[in-house]
Protein backbone atom coordinates (compact mmCIF):
# COMPACT_ATOMS: atom_id res chain seq x y z
CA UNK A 1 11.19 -38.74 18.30
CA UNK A 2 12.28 -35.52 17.33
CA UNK A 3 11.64 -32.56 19.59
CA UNK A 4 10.87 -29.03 18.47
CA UNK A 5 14.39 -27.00 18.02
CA UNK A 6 16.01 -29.95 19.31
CA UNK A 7 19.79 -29.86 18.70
CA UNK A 8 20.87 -33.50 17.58
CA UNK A 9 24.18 -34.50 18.07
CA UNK A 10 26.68 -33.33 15.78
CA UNK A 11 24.03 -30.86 14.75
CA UNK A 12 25.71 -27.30 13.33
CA UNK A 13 23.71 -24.10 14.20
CA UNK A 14 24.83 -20.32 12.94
CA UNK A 15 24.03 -17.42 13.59
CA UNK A 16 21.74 -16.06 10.57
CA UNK A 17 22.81 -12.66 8.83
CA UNK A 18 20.49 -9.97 9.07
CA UNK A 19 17.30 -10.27 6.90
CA UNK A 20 17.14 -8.46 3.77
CA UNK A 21 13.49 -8.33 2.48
CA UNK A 22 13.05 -9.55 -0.43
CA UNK A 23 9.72 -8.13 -0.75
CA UNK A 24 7.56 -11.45 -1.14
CA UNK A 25 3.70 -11.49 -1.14
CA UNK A 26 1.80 -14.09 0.49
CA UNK A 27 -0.76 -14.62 -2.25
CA UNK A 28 -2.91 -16.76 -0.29
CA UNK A 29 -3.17 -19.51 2.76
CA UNK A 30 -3.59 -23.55 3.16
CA UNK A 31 -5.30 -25.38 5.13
CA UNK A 32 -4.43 -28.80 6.49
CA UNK A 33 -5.23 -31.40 9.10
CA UNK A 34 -2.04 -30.73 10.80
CA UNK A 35 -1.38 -28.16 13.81
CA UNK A 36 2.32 -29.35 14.56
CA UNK A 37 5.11 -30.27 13.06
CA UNK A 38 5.56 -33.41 15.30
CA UNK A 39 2.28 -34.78 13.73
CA UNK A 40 2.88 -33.14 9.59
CA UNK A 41 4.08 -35.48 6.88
CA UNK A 42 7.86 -35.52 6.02
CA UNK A 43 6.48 -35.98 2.44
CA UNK A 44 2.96 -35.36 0.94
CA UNK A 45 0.94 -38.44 -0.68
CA UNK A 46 -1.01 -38.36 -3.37
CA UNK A 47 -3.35 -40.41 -1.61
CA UNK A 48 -2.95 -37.71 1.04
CA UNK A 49 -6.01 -36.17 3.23
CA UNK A 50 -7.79 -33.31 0.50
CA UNK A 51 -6.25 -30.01 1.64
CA UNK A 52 -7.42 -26.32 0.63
CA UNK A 53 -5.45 -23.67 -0.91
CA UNK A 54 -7.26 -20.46 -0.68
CA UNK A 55 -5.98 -17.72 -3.08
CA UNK A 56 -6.34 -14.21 -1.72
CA UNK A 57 -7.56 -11.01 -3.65
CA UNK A 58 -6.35 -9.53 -5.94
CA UNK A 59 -4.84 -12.87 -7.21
CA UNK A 60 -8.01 -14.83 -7.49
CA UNK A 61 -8.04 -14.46 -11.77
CA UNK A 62 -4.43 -15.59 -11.91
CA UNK A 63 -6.68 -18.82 -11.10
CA UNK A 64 -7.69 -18.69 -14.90
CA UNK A 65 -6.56 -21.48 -16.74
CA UNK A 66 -5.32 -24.14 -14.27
CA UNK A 67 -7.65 -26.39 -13.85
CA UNK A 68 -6.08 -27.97 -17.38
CA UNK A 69 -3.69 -29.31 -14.96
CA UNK A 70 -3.85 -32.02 -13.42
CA UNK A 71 -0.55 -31.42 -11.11
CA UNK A 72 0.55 -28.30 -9.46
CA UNK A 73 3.94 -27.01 -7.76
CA UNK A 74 2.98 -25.29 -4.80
CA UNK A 75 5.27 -23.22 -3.04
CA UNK A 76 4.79 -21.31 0.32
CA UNK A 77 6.48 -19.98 3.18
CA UNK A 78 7.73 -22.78 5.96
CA UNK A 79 6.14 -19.83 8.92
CA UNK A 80 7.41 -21.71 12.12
CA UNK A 81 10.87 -23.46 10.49
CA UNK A 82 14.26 -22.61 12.42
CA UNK A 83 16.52 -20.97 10.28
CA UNK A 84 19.61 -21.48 11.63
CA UNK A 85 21.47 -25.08 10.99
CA UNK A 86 23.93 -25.96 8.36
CA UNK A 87 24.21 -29.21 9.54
CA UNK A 88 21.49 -31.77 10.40
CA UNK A 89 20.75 -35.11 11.56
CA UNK A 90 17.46 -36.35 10.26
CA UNK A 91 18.02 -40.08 11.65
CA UNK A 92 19.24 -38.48 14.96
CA UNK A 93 21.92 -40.75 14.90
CA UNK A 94 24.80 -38.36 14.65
CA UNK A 95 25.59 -38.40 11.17
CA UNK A 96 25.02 -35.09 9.86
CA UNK A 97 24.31 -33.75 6.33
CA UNK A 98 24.41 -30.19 4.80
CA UNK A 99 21.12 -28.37 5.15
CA UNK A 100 21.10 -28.05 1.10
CA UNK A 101 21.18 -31.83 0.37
CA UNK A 102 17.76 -32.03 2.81
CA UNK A 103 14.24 -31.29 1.90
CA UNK A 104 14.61 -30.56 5.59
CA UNK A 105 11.90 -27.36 6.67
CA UNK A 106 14.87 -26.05 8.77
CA UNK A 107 16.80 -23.42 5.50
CA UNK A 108 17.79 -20.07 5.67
CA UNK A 109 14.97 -19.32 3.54
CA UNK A 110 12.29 -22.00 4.76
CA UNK A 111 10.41 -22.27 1.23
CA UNK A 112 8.80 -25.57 0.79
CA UNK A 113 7.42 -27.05 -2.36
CA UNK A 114 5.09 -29.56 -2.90
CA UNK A 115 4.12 -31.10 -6.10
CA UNK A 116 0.07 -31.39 -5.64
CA UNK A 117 -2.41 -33.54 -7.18
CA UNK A 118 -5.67 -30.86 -8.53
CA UNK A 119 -8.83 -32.39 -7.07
CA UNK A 120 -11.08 -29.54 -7.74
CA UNK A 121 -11.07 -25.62 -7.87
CA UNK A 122 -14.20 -23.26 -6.24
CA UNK A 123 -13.95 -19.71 -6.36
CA UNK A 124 -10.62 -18.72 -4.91
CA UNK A 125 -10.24 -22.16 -3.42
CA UNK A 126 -8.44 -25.28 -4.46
CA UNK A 127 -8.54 -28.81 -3.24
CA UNK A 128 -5.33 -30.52 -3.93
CA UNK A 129 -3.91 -33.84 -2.06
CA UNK A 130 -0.24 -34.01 -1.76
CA UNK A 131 0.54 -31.17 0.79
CA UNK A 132 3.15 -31.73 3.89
CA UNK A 133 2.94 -28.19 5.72
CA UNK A 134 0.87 -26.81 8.54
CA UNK A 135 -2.47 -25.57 8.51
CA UNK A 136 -2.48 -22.04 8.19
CA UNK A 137 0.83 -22.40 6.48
CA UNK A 138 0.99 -18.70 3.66
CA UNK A 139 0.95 -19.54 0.16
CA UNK A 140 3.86 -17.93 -2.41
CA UNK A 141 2.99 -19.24 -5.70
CA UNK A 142 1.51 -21.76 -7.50
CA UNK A 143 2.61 -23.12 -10.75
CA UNK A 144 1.73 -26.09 -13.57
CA UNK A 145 3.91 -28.88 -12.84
CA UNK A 146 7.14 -28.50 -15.64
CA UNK A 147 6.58 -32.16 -16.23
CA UNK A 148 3.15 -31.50 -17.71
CA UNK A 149 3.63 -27.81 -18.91
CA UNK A 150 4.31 -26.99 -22.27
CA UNK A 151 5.75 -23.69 -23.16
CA UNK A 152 2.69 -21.25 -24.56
CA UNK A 153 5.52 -18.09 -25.31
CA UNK A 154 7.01 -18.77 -28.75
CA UNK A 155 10.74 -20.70 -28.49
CA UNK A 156 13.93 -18.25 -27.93
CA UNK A 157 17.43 -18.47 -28.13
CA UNK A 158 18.15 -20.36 -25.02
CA UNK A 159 15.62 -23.08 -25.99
CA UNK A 160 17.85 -25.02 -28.04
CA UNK A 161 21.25 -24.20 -26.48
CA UNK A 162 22.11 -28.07 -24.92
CA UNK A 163 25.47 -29.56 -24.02
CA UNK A 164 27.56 -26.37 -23.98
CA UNK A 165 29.53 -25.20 -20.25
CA UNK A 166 28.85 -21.81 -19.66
CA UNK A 167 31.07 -20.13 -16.81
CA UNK A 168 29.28 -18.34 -14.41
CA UNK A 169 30.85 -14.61 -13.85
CA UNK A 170 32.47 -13.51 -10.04
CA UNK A 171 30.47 -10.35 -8.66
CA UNK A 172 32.50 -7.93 -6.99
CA UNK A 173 31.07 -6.52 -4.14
């Protein structure tokens, strides 16, 4: 069993650069059966406990419209994550893998995302099933899942662009 902040064998840790703020707003909070990370789902289940995402003012008529979905990409802010391992073993075995080919919680930037199942929406609140995060975990966004989301914005350019490499340019510093 995995301990909190453990260090597994093999396990890399670094020392974080300074933050940088990137000026995000917690738009809301969600609430969930679970009060530890020893006990929270490595994956939400659409047959999942019903969990509540309350939307916080002024955000409440961004609400407007999504209950035509019947999927949602949640994304919020992974509060009580470490932040500090490149390396990680998930198995606790000693074989290690890079932090970016996880859907680990431990990231420099601990955003999770869950793809949610839309039970039912009342006032600022939204029962969804499909969640894997602590209770009291803050909400960033919420968005139609792509899968089911049709463009509403007329096409553009970039639309239709498909099987072409595009280079990406070196900033200088």
């Amino acid at each position: 069993m995995v301990r909190l902040n453990e260090i597994r064998q093999n396990e890399v840790v670094v020392t974080p650069p300074a933050t940088v703020d990137a000026e995000l707003v917690f738009i809301g909070r969600i609430s969930t059966p679970w009060t530890s990370r020893m006990e929270t789902p490595r994956q939400g289940r659409s047959d999942g406990p019903v969990c509540t995402i309350e939307i916080f003012e002024p955000w409440v008529q961004a609400l407007a419209g999504v209950e035509r979905f019947e999927r949602l990409e949640v994304l919020y802010w992974l509060h009580q994550s470490r932040r500090d391992l490149v390396l990680q073993s998930p198995a606790s075995n000693g074989e290690v893998h890079g932090t970016f080919s996880l859907r680990s919680p431990v990231r420099p930037n601990p955003i999770g995302t869950s793809i949610v199942a839309l039970e039912k929406i009342e006032g600022n609140r939204l029962f969804v099933r499909g969640l894997d995060c602590l209770d009291g975990t803050p909400l960033i966004d919420l968005k139609p899942d792509r899968t089911l989301f049709k463009p509403i914005a007329p096409p553009q350019k970039g639309d239709f662009e498909t099987g072409q490499v595009h280079m990406c340019k070196k900033i200088d510093d």
